[in-house]
C-alpha atoms as a PDB file:
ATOM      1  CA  UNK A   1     -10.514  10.876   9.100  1.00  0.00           C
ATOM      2  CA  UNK A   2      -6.695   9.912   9.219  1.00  0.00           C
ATOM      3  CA  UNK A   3      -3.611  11.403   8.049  1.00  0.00           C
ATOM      4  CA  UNK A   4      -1.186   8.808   6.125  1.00  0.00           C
ATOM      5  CA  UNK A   5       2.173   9.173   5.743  1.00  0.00           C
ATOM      6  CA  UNK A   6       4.166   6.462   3.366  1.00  0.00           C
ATOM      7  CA  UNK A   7       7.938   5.612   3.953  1.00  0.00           C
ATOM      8  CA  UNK A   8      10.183   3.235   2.035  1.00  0.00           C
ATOM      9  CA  UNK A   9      10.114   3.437  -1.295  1.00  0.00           C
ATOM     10  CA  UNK A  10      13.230   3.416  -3.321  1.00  0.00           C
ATOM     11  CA  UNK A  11      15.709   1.861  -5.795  1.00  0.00           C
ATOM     12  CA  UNK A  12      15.928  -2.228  -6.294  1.00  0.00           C
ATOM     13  CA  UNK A  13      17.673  -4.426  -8.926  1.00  0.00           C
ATOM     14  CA  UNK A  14      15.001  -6.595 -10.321  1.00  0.00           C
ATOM     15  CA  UNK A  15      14.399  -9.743  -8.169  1.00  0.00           C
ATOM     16  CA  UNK A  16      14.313  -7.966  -5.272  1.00  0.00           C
ATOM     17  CA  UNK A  17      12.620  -6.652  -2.261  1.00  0.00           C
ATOM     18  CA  UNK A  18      10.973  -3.791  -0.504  1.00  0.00           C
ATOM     19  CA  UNK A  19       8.512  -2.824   2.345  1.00  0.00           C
ATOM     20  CA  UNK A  20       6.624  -0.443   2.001  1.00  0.00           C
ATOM     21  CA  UNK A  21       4.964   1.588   5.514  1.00  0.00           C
ATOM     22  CA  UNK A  22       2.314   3.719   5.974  1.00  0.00           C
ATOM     23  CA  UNK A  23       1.674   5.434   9.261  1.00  0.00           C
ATOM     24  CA  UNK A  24      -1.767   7.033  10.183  1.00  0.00           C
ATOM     25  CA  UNK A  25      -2.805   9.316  12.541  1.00  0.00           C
ATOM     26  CA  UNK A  26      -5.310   7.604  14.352  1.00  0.00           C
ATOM     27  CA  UNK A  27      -6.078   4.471  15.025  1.00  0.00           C
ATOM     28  CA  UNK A  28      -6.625   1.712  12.564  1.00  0.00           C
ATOM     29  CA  UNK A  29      -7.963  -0.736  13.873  1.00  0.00           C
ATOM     30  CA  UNK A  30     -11.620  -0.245  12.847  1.00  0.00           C
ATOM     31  CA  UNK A  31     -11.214   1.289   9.793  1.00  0.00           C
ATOM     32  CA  UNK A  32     -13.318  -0.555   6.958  1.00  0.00           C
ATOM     33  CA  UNK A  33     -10.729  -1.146   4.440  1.00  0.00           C
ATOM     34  CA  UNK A  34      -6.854   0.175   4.014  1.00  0.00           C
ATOM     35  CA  UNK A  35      -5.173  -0.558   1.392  1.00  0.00           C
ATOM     36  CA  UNK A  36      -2.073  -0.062  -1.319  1.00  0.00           C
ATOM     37  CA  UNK A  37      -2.717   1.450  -4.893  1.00  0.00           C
ATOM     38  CA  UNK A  38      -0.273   2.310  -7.532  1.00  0.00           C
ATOM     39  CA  UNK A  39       0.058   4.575 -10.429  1.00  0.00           C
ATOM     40  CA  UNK A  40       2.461   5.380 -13.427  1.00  0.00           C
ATOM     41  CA  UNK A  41       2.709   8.439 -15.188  1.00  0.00           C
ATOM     42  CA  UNK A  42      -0.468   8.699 -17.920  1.00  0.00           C
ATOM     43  CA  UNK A  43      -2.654   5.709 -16.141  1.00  0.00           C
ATOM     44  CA  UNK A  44      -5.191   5.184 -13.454  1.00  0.00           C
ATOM     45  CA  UNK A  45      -4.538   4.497 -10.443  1.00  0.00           C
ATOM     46  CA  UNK A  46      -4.194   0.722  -9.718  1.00  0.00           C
ATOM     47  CA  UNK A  47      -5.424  -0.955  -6.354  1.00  0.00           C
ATOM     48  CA  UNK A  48      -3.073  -3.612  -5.443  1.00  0.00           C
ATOM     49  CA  UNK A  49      -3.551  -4.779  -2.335  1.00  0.00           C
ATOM     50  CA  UNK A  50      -6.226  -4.201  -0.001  1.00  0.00           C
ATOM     51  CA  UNK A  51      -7.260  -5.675   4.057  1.00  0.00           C
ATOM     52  CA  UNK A  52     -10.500  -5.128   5.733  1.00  0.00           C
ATOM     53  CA  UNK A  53     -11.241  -4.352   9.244  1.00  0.00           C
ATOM     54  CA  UNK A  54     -11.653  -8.430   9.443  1.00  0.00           C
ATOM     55  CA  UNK A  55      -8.528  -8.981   8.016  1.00  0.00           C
ATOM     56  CA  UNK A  56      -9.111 -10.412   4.751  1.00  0.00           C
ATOM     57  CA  UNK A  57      -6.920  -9.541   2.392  1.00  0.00           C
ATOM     58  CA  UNK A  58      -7.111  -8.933  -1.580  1.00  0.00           C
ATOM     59  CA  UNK A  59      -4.826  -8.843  -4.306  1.00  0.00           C
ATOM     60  CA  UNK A  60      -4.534  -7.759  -8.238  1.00  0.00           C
ATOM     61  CA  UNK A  61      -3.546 -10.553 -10.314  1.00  0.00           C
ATOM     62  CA  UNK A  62      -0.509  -8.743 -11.358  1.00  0.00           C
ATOM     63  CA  UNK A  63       1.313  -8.680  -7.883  1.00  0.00           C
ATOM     64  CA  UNK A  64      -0.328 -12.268  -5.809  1.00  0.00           C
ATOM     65  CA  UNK A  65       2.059 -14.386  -4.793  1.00  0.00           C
ATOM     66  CA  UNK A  66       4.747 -11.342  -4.397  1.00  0.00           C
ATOM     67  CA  UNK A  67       2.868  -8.975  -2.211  1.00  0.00           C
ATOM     68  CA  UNK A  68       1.765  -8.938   1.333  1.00  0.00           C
ATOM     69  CA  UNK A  69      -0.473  -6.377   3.012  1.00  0.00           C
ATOM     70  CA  UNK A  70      -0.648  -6.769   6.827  1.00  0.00           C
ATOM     71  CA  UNK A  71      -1.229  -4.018   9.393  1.00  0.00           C
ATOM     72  CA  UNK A  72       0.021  -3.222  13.253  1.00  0.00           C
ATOM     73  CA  UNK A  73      -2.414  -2.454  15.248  1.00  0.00           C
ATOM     74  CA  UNK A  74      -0.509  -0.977  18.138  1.00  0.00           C
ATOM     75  CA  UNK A  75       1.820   1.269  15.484  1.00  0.00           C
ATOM     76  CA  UNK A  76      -1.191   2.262  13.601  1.00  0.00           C
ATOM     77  CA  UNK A  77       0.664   1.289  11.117  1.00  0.00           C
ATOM     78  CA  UNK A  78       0.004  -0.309   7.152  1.00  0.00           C
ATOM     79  CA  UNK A  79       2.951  -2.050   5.152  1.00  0.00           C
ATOM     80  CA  UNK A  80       3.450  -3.561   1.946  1.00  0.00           C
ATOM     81  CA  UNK A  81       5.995  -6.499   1.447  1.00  0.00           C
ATOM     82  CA  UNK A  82       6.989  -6.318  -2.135  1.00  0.00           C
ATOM     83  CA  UNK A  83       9.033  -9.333  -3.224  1.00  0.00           C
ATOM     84  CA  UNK A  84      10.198 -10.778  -6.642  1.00  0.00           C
ATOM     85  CA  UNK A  85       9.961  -7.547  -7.647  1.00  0.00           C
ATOM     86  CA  UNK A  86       9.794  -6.240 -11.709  1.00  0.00           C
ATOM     87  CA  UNK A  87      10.469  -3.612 -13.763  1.00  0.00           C
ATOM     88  CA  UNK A  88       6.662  -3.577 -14.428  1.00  0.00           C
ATOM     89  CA  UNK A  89       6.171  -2.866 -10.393  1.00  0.00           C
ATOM     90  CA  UNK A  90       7.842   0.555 -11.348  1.00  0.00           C
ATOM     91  CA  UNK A  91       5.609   3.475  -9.602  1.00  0.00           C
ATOM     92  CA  UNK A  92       4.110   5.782  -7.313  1.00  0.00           C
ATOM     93  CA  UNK A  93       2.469   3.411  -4.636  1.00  0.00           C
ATOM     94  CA  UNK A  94      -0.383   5.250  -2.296  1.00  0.00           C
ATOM     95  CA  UNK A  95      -1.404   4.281   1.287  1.00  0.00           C
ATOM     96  CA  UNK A  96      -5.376   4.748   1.089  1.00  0.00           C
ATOM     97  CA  UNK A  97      -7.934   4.572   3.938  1.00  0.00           C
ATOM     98  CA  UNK A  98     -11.621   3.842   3.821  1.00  0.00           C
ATOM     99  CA  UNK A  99     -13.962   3.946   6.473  1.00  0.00           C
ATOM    100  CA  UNK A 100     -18.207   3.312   5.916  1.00  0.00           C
ATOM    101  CA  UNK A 101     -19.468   5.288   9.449  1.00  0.00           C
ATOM    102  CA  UNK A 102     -17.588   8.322   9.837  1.00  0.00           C
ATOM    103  CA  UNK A 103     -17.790   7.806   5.538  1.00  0.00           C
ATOM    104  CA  UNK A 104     -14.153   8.782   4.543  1.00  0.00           C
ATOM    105  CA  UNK A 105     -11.767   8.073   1.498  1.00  0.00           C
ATOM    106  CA  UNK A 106      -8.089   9.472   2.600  1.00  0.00           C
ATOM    107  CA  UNK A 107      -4.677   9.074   0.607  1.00  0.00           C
ATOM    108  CA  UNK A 108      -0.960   9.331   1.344  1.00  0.00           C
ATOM    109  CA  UNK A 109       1.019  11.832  -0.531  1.00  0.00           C
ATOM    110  CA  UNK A 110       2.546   8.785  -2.362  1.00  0.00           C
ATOM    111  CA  UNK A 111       6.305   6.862  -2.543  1.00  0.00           C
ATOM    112  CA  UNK A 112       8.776   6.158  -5.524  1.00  0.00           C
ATOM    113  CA  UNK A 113       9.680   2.466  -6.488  1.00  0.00           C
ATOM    114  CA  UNK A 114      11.539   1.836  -9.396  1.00  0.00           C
ATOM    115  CA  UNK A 115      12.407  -1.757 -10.180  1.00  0.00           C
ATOM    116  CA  UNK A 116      15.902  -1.018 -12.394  1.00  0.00           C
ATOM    117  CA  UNK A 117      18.880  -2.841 -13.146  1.00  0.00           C
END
C-alpha cells in the first residue's frame, strides 16, 4: 500500500483559496479510488471529494462548485483546489487511498484549514 503525506493547509480570510497536496509513495496511477475527506472535532469524518482510477470525479453537496480534485500522474501526486472558501470548510482534511486488488484503505496524517476572518 502507499504512504501519503498532505501539505498546504493553513490560514485564509473567508472568500478565499487554497490547494491542498498529497504526495504518495508509490505510484498512483492505478489505484481504485483517492480521494479528500474532512473532519471537525466531535464528527465523522466527511468524504469530500473523491477520483477513480478512470478519472471520474465526485463531490459532497456541501463543497461542488468550489472544489477540484485532480491528480499528477508523473508526481504521484493528489491535490485539492479549495475556492470560495467558508468558515464552515474549517478542518482537518485527509488524503485517503483505496485500492480493490492488492485490497488497501491508507490515510494521511491529516492538514489544518481554518477559514477565519
Amino acid at each position: 500500500q502507499v504512504q501519503l503525506v498532505e501539505s498546504g493547509g493553513g490560514l485564509v480570510q473567508p472568500g478565499g483559496s487554497l490547494r491542498l497536496s498529497c504526495a504518495a509513495s508509490g505510484s498512483i496511477f492505478s489505484i481504485s479510488v483517492m480521494g479528500w475527506a474532512r473532519q471537525v472535532p466531535g464528527k465523522q469524518r466527511e468524504l469530500v471529494a473523491t477520483i477513480t482510477a478512470g478519472s471520474t470525479t465526485n463531490y459532497a453537496d456541501s463543497v461542488k462548485g468550489r472544489f477540484t480534485i485532480s491528480r499528477d500522474g508523473a508526481k504521484n501526486t493528489l491535490y485539492l483546489q479549495m475556492n470560495s472558501l467558508k468558515p464552515e470548510d474549517t478542518a482537518v482534511y485527509y488524503c485517503n487511498a483505496r485500492n480493490i486488488l492488492p485490497t488497501y484503505n491508507s490515510w494521511g496524517q491529516g492538514t489544518q484549514v481554518t477559514v477565519s476572518a
